[in-house]
Protein backbone atom coordinates (compact mmCIF):
# COMPACT_ATOMS: atom_id res chain seq x y z
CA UNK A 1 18.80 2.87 11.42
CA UNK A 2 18.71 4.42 8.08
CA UNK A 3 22.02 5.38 6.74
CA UNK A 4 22.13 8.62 4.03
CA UNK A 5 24.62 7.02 1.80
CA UNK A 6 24.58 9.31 -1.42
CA UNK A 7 21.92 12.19 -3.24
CA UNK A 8 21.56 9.78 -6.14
CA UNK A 9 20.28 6.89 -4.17
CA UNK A 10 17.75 9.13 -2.19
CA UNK A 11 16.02 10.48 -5.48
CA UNK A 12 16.17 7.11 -6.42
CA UNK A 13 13.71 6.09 -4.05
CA UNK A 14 11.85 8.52 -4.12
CA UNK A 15 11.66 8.33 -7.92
CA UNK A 16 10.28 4.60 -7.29
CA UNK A 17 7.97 5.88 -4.50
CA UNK A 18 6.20 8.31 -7.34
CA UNK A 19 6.36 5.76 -9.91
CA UNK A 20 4.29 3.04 -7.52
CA UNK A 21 2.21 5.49 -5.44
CA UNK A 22 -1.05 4.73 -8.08
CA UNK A 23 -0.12 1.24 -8.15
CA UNK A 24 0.43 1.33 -4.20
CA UNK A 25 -2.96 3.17 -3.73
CA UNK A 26 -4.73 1.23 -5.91
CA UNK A 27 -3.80 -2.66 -4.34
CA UNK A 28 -4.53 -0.80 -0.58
CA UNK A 29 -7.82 0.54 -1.44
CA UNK A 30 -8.68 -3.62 -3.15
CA UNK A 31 -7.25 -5.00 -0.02
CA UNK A 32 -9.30 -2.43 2.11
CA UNK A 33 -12.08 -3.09 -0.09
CA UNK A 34 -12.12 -6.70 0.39
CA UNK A 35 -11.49 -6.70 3.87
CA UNK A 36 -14.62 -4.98 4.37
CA UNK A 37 -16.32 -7.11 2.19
CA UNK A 38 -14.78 -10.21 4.70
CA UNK A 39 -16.28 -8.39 7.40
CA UNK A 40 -19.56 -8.00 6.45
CA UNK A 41 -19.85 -11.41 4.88
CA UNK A 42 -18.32 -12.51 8.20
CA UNK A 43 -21.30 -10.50 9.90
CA UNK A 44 -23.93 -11.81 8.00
CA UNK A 45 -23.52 -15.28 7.69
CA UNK A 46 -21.69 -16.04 11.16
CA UNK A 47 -23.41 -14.16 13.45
């Protein structure tokens, strides 16, 4: 489980959280993208 270990270390985190959320949201909505894409390929030309 995770452990609390100090105030600094917690806005820490959460600092890095904020700094990669655009980077975060950006590589999930290119992997959701392109998993659609796989899908749809995969419909069309292995049906």
């Amino acid at each position: 489980m995770y452990r609390l270990t100090s105030i600094e270390e917690i806005l820490d985190k959460f600092q890095f959280i904020y700094k990669n959320k655009f980077a975060l949201r950006t590589s999930l909505h290119l992997a959701r993208r392109s998993l659609f894409e796989e899908k749809l390929f995969g419909k069309l030309f292995f049906n």
